[in-house]
PDB file of N, CA and C in Angstrom:
ATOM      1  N   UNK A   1      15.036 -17.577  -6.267  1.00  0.00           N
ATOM      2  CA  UNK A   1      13.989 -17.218  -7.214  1.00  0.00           C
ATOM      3  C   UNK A   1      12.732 -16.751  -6.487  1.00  0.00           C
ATOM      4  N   UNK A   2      12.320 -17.533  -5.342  1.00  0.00           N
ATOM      5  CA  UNK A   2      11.032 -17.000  -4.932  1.00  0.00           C
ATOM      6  C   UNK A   2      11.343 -15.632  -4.218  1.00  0.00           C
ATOM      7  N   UNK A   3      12.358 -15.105  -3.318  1.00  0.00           N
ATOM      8  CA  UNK A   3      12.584 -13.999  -3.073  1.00  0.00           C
ATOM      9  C   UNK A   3      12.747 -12.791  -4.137  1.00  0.00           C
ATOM     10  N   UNK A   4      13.323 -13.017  -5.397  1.00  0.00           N
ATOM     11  CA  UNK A   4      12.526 -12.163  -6.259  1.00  0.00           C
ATOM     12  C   UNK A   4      11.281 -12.117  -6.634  1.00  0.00           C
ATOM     13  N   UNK A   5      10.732 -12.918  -6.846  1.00  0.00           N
ATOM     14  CA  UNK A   5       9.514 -12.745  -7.243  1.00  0.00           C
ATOM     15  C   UNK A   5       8.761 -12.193  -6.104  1.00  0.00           C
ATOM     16  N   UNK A   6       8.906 -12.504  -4.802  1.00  0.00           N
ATOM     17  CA  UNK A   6       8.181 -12.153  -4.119  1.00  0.00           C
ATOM     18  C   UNK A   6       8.460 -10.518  -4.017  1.00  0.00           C
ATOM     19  N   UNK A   7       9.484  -9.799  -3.719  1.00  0.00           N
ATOM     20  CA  UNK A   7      10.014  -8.406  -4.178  1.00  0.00           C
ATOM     21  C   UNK A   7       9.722  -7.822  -5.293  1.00  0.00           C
ATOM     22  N   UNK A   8       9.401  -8.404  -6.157  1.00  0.00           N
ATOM     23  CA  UNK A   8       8.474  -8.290  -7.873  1.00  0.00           C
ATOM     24  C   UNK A   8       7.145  -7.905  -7.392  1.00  0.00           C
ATOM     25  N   UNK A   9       6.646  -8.402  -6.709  1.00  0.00           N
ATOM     26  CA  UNK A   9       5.231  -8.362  -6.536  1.00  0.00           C
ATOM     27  C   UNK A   9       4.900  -7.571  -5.379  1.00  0.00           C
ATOM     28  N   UNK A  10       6.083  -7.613  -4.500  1.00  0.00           N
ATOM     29  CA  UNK A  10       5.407  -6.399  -4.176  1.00  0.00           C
ATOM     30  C   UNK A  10       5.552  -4.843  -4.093  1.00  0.00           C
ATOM     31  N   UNK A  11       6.621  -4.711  -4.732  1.00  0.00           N
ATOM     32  CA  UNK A  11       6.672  -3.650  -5.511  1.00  0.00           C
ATOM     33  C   UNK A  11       5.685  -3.031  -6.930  1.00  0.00           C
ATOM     34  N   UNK A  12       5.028  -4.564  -7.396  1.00  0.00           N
ATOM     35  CA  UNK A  12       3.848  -4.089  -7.646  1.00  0.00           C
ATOM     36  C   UNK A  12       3.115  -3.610  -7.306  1.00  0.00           C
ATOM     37  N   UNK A  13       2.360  -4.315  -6.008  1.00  0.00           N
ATOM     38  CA  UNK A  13       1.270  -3.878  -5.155  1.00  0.00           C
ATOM     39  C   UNK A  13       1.653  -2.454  -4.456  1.00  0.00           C
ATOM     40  N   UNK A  14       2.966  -2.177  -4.355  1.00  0.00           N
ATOM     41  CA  UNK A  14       3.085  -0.870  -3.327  1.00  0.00           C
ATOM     42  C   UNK A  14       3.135   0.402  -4.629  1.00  0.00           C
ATOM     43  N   UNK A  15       3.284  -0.571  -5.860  1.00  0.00           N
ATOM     44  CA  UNK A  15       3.251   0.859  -7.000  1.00  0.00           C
ATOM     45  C   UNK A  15       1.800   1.160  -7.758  1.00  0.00           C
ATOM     46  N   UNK A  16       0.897   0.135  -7.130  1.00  0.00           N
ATOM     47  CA  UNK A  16      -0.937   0.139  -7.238  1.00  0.00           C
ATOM     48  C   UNK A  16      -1.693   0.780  -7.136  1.00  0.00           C
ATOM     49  N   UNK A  17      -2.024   1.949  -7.548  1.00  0.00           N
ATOM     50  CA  UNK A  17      -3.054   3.120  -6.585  1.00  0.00           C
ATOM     51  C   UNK A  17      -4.210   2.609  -5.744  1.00  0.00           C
ATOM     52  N   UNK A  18      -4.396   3.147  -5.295  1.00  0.00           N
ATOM     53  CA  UNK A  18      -5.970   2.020  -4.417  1.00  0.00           C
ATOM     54  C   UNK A  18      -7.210   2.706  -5.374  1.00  0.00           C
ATOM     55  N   UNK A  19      -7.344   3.903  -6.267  1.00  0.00           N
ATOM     56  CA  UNK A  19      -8.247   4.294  -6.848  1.00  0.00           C
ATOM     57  C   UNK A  19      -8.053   3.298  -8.196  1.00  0.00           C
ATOM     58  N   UNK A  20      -7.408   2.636  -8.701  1.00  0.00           N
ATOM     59  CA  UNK A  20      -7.449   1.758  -9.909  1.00  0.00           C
ATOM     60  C   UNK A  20      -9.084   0.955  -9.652  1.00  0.00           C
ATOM     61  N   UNK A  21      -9.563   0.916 -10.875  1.00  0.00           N
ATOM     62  CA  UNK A  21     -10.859   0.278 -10.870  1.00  0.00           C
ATOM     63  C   UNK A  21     -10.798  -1.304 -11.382  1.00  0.00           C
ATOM     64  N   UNK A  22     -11.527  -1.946 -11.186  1.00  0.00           N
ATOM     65  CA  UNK A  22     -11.782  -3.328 -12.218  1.00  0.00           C
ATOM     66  C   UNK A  22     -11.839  -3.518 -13.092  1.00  0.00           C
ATOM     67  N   UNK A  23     -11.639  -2.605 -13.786  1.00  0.00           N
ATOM     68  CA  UNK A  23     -11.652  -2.657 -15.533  1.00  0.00           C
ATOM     69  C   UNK A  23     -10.030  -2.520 -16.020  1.00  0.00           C
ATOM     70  N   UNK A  24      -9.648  -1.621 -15.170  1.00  0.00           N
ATOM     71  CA  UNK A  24      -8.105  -1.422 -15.005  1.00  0.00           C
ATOM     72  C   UNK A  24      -7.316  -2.274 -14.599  1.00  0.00           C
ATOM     73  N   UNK A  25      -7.595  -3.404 -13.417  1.00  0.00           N
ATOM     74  CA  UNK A  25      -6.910  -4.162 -13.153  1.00  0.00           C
ATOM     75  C   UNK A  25      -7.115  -5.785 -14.145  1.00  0.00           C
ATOM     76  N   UNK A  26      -8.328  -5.721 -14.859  1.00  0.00           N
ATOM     77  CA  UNK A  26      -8.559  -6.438 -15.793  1.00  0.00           C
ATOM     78  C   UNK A  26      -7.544  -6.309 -16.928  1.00  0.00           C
ATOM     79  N   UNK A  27      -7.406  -4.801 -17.439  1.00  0.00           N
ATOM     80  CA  UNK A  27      -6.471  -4.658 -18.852  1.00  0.00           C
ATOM     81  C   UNK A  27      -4.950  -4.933 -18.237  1.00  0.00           C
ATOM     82  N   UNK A  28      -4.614  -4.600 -17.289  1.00  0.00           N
ATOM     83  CA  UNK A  28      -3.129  -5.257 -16.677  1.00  0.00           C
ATOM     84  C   UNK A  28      -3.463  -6.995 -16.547  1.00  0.00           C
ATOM     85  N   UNK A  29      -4.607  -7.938 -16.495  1.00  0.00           N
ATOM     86  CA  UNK A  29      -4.065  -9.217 -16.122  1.00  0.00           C
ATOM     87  C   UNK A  29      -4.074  -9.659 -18.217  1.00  0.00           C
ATOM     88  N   UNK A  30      -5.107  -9.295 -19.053  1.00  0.00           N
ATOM     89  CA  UNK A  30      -4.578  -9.243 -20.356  1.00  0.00           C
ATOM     90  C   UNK A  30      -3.235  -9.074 -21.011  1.00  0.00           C
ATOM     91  N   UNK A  31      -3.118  -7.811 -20.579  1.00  0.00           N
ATOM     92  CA  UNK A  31      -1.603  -7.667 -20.815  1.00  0.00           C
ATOM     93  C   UNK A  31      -0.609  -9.072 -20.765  1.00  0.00           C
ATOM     94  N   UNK A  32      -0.699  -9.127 -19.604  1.00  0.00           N
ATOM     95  CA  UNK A  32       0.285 -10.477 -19.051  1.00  0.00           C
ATOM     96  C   UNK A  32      -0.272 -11.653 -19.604  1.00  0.00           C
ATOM     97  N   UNK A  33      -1.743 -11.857 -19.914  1.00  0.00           N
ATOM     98  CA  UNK A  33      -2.178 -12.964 -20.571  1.00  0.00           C
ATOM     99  C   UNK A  33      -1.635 -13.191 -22.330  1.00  0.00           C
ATOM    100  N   UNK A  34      -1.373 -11.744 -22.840  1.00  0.00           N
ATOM    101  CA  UNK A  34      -1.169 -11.657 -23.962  1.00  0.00           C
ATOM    102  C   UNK A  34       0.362 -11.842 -24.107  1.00  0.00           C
ATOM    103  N   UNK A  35       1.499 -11.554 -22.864  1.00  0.00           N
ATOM    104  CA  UNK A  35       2.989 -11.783 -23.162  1.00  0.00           C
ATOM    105  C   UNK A  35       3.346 -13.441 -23.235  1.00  0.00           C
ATOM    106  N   UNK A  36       2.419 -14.008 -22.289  1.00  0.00           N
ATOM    107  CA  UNK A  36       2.394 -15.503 -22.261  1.00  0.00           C
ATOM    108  C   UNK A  36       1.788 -16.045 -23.786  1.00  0.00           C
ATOM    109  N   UNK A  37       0.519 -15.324 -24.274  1.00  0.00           N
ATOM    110  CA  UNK A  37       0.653 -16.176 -25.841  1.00  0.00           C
ATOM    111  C   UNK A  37       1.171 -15.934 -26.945  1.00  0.00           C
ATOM    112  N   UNK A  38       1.882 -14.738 -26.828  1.00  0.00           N
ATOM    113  CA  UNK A  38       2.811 -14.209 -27.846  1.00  0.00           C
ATOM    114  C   UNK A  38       4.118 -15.198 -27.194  1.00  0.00           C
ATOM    115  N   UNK A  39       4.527 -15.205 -26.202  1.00  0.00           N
ATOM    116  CA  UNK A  39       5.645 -16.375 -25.739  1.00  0.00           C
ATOM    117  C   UNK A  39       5.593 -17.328 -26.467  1.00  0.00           C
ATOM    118  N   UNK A  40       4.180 -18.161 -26.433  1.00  0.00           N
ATOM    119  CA  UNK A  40       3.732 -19.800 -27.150  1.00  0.00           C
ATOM    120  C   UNK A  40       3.611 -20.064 -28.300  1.00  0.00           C
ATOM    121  N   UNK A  41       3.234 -18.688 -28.877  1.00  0.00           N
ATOM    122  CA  UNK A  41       3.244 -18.930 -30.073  1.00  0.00           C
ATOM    123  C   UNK A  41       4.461 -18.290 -30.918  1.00  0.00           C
ATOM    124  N   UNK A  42       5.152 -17.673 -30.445  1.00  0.00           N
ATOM    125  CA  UNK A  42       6.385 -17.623 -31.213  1.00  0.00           C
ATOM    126  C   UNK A  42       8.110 -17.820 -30.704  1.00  0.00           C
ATOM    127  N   UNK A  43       7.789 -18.598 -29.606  1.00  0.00           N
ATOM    128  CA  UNK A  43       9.172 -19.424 -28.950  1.00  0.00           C
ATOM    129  C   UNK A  43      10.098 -17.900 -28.404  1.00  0.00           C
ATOM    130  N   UNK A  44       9.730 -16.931 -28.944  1.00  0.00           N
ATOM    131  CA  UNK A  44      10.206 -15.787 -28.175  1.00  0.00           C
ATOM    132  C   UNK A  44       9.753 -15.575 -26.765  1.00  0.00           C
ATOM    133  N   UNK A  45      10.665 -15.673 -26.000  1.00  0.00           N
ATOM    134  CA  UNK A  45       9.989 -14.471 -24.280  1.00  0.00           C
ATOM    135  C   UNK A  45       9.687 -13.166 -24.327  1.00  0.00           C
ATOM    136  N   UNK A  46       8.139 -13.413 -24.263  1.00  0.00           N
ATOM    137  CA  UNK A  46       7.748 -12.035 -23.889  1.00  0.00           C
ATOM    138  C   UNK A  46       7.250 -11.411 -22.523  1.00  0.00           C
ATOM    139  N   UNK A  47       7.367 -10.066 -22.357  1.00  0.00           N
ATOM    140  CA  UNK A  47       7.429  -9.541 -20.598  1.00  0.00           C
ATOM    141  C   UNK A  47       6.508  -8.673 -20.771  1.00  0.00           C
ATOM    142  N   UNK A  48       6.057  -8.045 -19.915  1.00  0.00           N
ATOM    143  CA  UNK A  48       5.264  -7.081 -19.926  1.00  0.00           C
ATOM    144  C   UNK A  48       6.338  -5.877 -19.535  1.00  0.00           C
ATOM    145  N   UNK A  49       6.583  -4.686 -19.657  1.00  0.00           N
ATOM    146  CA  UNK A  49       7.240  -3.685 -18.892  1.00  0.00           C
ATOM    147  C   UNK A  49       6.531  -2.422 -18.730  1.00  0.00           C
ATOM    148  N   UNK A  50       7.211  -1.964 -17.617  1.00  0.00           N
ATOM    149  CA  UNK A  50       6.958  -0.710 -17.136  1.00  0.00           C
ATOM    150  C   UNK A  50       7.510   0.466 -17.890  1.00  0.00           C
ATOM    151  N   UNK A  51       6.753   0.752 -18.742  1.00  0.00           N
ATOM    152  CA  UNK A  51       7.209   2.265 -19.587  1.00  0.00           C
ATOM    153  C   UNK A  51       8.227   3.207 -18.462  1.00  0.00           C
ATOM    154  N   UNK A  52       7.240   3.369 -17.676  1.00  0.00           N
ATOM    155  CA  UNK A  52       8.453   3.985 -16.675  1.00  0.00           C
ATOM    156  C   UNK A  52       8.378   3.210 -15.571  1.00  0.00           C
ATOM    157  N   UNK A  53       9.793   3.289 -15.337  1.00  0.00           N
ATOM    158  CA  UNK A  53      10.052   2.221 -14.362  1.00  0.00           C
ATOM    159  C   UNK A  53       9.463   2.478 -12.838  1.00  0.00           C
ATOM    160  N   UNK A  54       8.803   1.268 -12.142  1.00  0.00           N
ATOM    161  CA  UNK A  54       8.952   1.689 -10.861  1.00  0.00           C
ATOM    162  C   UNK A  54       9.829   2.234 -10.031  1.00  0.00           C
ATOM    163  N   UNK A  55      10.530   1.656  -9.822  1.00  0.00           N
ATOM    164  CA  UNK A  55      12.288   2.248  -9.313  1.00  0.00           C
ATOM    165  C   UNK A  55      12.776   2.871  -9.553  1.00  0.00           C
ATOM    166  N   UNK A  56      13.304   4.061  -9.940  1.00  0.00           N
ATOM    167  CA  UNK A  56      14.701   4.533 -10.936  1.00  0.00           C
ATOM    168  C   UNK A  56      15.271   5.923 -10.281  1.00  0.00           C
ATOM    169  N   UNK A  57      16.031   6.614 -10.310  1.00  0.00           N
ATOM    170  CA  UNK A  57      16.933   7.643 -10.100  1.00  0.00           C
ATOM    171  C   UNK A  57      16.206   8.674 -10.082  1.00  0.00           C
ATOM    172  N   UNK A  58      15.132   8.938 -11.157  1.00  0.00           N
ATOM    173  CA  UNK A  58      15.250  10.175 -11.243  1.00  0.00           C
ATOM    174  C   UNK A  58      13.472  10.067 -11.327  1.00  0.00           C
ATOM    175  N   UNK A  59      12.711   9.235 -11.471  1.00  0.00           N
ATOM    176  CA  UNK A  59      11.253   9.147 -11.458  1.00  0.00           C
ATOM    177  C   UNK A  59      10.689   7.614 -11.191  1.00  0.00           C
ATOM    178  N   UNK A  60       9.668   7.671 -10.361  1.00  0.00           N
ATOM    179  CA  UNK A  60       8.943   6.388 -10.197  1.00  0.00           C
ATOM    180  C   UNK A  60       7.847   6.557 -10.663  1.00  0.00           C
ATOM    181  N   UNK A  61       7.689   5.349 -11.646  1.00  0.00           N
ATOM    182  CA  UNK A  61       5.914   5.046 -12.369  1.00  0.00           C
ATOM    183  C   UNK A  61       5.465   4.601 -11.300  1.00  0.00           C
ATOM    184  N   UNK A  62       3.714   4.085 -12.019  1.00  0.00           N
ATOM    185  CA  UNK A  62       3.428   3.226 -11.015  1.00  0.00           C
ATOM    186  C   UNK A  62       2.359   2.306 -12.039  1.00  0.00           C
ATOM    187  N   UNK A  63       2.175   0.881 -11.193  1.00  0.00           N
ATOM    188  CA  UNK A  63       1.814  -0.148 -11.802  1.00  0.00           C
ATOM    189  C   UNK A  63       0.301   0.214 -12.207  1.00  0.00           C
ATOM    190  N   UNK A  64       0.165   0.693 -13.426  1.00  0.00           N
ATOM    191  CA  UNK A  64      -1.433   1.058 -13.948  1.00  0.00           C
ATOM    192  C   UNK A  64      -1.262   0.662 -15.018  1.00  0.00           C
ATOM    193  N   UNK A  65      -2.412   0.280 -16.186  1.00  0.00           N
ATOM    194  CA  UNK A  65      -2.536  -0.626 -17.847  1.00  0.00           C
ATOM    195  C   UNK A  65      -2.017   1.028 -18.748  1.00  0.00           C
ATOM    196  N   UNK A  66      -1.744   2.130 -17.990  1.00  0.00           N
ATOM    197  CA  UNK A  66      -1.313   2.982 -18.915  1.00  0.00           C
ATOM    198  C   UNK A  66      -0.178   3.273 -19.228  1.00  0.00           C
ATOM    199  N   UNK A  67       0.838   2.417 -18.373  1.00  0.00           N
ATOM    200  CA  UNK A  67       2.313   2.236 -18.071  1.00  0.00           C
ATOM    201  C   UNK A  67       2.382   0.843 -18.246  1.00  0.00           C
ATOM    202  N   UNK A  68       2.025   0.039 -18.897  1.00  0.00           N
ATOM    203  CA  UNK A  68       2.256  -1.030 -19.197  1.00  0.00           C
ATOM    204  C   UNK A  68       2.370  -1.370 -20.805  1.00  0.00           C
ATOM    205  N   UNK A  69       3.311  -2.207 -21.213  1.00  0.00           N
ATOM    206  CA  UNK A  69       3.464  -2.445 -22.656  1.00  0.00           C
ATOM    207  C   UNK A  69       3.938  -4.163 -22.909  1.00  0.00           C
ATOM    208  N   UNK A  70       3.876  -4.828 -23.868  1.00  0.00           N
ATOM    209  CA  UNK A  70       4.434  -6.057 -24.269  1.00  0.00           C
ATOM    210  C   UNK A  70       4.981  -5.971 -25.345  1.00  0.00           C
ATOM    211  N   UNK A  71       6.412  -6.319 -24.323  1.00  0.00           N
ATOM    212  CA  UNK A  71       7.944  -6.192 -25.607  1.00  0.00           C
ATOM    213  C   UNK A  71       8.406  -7.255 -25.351  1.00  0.00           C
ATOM    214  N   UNK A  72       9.126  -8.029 -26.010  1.00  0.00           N
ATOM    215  CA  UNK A  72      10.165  -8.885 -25.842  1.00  0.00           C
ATOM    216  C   UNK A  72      10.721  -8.932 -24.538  1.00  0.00           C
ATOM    217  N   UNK A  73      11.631  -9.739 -23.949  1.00  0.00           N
ATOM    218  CA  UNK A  73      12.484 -10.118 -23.044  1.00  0.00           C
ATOM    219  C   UNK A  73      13.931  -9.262 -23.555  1.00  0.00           C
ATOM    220  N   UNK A  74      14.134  -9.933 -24.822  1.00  0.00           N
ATOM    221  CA  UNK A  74      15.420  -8.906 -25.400  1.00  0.00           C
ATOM    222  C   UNK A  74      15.274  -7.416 -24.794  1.00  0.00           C
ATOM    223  N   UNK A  75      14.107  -7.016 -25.644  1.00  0.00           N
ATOM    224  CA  UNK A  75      14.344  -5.391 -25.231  1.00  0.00           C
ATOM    225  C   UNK A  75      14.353  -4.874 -24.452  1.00  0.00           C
ATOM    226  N   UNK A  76      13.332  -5.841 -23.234  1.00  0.00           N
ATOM    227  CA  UNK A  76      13.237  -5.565 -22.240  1.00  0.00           C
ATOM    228  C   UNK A  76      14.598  -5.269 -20.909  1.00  0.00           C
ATOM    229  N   UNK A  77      15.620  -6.080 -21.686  1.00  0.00           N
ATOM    230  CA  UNK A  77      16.873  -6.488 -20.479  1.00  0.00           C
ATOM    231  C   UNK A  77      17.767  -5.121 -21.389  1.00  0.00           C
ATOM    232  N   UNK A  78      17.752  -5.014 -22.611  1.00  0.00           N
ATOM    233  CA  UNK A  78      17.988  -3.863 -22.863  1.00  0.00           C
ATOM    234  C   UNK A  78      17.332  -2.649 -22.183  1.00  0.00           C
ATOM    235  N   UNK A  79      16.579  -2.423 -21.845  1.00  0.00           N
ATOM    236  CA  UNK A  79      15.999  -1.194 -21.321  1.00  0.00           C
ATOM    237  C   UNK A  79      16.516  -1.035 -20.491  1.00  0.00           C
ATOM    238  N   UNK A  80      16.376  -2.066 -19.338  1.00  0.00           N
ATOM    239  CA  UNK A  80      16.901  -2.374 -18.193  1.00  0.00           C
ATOM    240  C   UNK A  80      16.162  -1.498 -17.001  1.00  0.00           C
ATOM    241  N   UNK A  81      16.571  -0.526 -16.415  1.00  0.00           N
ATOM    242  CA  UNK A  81      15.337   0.234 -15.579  1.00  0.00           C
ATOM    243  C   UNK A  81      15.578   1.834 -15.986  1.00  0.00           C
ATOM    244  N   UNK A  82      15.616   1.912 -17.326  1.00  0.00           N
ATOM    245  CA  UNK A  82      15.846   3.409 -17.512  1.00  0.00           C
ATOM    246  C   UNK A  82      14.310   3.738 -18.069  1.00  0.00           C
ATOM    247  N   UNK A  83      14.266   5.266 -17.725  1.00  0.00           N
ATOM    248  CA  UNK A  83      12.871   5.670 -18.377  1.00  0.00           C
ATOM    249  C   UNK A  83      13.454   5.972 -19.797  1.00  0.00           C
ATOM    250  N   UNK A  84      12.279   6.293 -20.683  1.00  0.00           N
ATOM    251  CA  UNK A  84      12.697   6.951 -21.735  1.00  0.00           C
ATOM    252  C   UNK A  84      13.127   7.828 -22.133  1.00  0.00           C
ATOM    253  N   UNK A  85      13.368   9.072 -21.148  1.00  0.00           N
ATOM    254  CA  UNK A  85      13.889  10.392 -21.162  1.00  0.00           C
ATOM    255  C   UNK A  85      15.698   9.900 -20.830  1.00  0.00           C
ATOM    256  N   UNK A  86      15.821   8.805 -19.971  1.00  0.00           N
ATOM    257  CA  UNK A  86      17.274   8.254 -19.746  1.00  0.00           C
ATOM    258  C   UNK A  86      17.720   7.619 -21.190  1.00  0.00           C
ATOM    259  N   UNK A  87      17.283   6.951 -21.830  1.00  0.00           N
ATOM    260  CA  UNK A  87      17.639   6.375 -22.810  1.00  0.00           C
ATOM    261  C   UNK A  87      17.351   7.664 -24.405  1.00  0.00           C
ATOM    262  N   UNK A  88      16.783   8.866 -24.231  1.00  0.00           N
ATOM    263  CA  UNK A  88      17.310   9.675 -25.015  1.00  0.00           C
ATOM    264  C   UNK A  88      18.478  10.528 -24.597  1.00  0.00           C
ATOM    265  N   UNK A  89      18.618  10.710 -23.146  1.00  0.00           N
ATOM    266  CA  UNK A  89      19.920  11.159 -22.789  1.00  0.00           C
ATOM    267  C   UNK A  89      21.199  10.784 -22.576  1.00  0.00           C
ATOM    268  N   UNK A  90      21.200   9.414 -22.310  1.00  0.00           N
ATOM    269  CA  UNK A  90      22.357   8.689 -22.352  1.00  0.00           C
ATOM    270  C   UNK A  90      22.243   7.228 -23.222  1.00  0.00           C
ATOM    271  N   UNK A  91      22.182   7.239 -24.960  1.00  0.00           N
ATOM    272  CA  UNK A  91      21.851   6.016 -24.919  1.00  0.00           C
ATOM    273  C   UNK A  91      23.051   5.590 -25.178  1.00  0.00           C
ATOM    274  N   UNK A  92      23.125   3.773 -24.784  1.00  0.00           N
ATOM    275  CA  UNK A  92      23.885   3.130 -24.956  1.00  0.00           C
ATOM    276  C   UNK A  92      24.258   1.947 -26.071  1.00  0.00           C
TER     277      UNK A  92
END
Protein backbone atom coordinates (compact mmCIF):
# COMPACT_ATOMS: atom_id res chain seq x y z
CA UNK A 1 0.00 0.00 0.00
CA UNK A 2 2.56 2.60 0.84
CA UNK A 3 4.42 1.96 -2.48
CA UNK A 4 1.35 2.96 -4.24
CA UNK A 5 0.62 5.69 -2.69
CA UNK A 6 3.88 6.81 -2.74
CA UNK A 7 3.85 6.36 -6.89
CA UNK A 8 0.33 8.23 -6.54
CA UNK A 9 1.96 11.10 -5.35
CA UNK A 10 4.39 11.34 -7.21
CA UNK A 11 3.09 11.22 -10.25
CA UNK A 12 1.20 13.94 -8.92
CA UNK A 13 3.93 16.16 -8.20
CA UNK A 14 5.74 15.28 -11.61
CA UNK A 15 2.16 16.09 -13.36
CA UNK A 16 2.28 19.80 -11.27
CA UNK A 17 3.28 22.71 -13.34
CA UNK A 18 5.65 24.84 -11.28
CA UNK A 19 3.57 27.99 -12.69
CA UNK A 20 0.31 26.72 -10.63
CA UNK A 21 -0.40 29.52 -8.10
CA UNK A 22 -1.84 29.31 -4.42
CA UNK A 23 -5.12 29.76 -5.15
CA UNK A 24 -4.86 26.80 -7.51
CA UNK A 25 -3.27 24.57 -5.30
CA UNK A 26 -5.86 25.63 -2.65
CA UNK A 27 -9.01 24.59 -5.09
CA UNK A 28 -7.19 21.03 -5.62
CA UNK A 29 -6.75 20.52 -1.56
CA UNK A 30 -10.92 21.44 -1.44
CA UNK A 31 -11.57 19.23 -3.94
CA UNK A 32 -10.14 16.34 -1.91
CA UNK A 33 -11.55 17.97 1.24
CA UNK A 34 -14.95 17.82 -0.39
CA UNK A 35 -14.55 13.80 -1.67
CA UNK A 36 -13.79 13.02 2.05
CA UNK A 37 -17.22 14.80 3.21
CA UNK A 38 -19.31 13.65 0.59
CA UNK A 39 -17.60 10.05 1.70
CA UNK A 40 -19.00 10.84 5.55
CA UNK A 41 -21.82 11.90 4.84
CA UNK A 42 -23.17 9.51 2.53
CA UNK A 43 -21.28 6.06 3.32
CA UNK A 44 -20.41 6.23 -0.44
CA UNK A 45 -16.45 6.47 -1.53
CA UNK A 46 -15.73 9.34 -3.06
CA UNK A 47 -12.29 10.13 -5.24
CA UNK A 48 -11.29 12.91 -6.80
CA UNK A 49 -10.27 12.09 -10.65
CA UNK A 50 -8.34 13.17 -13.32
CA UNK A 51 -10.65 14.19 -16.25
CA UNK A 52 -7.78 13.29 -18.24
CA UNK A 53 -5.72 10.96 -17.08
CA UNK A 54 -2.16 11.44 -16.14
CA UNK A 55 -0.91 8.34 -17.77
CA UNK A 56 -2.63 7.02 -20.77
CA UNK A 57 -1.84 5.89 -24.43
CA UNK A 58 -2.69 8.43 -26.27
CA UNK A 59 -2.58 11.85 -23.95
CA UNK A 60 -1.26 12.96 -20.55
CA UNK A 61 -3.20 15.57 -18.30
CA UNK A 62 -1.72 17.14 -15.72
CA UNK A 63 -2.53 17.61 -12.01
CA UNK A 64 -4.30 21.28 -12.08
CA UNK A 65 -8.16 22.16 -10.19
CA UNK A 66 -9.15 22.33 -14.02
CA UNK A 67 -8.69 18.60 -14.53
CA UNK A 68 -9.97 17.68 -11.46
CA UNK A 69 -13.60 16.44 -10.60
CA UNK A 70 -15.48 14.49 -7.56
CA UNK A 71 -17.14 11.30 -8.65
CA UNK A 72 -17.73 8.34 -6.87
CA UNK A 73 -15.23 5.46 -6.45
CA UNK A 74 -17.78 3.37 -8.63
CA UNK A 75 -17.33 5.53 -11.57
CA UNK A 76 -14.26 6.20 -10.97
CA UNK A 77 -12.89 2.30 -11.31
CA UNK A 78 -15.23 2.39 -14.20
CA UNK A 79 -13.37 4.98 -16.01
CA UNK A 80 -10.41 3.41 -15.15
CA UNK A 81 -7.53 5.47 -17.02
CA UNK A 82 -9.33 6.27 -20.21
CA UNK A 83 -9.79 9.90 -21.35
CA UNK A 84 -13.05 10.85 -22.55
CA UNK A 85 -12.41 10.82 -26.19
CA UNK A 86 -11.43 6.79 -25.30
CA UNK A 87 -14.61 6.14 -23.71
CA UNK A 88 -16.60 7.79 -26.74
CA UNK A 89 -14.55 5.61 -28.98
CA UNK A 90 -14.47 2.45 -27.48
CA UNK A 91 -17.12 2.30 -24.84
CA UNK A 92 -17.49 -0.57 -22.81
Amino acid sequence: YKSLTSVRKRRHRNATPQWITAEQKLAMRKLYLQAMQLTKLTGEKYVVDHIVPLINDSVCGLHVPWNLRVITQEENLKKANKFLDDLFCNPT
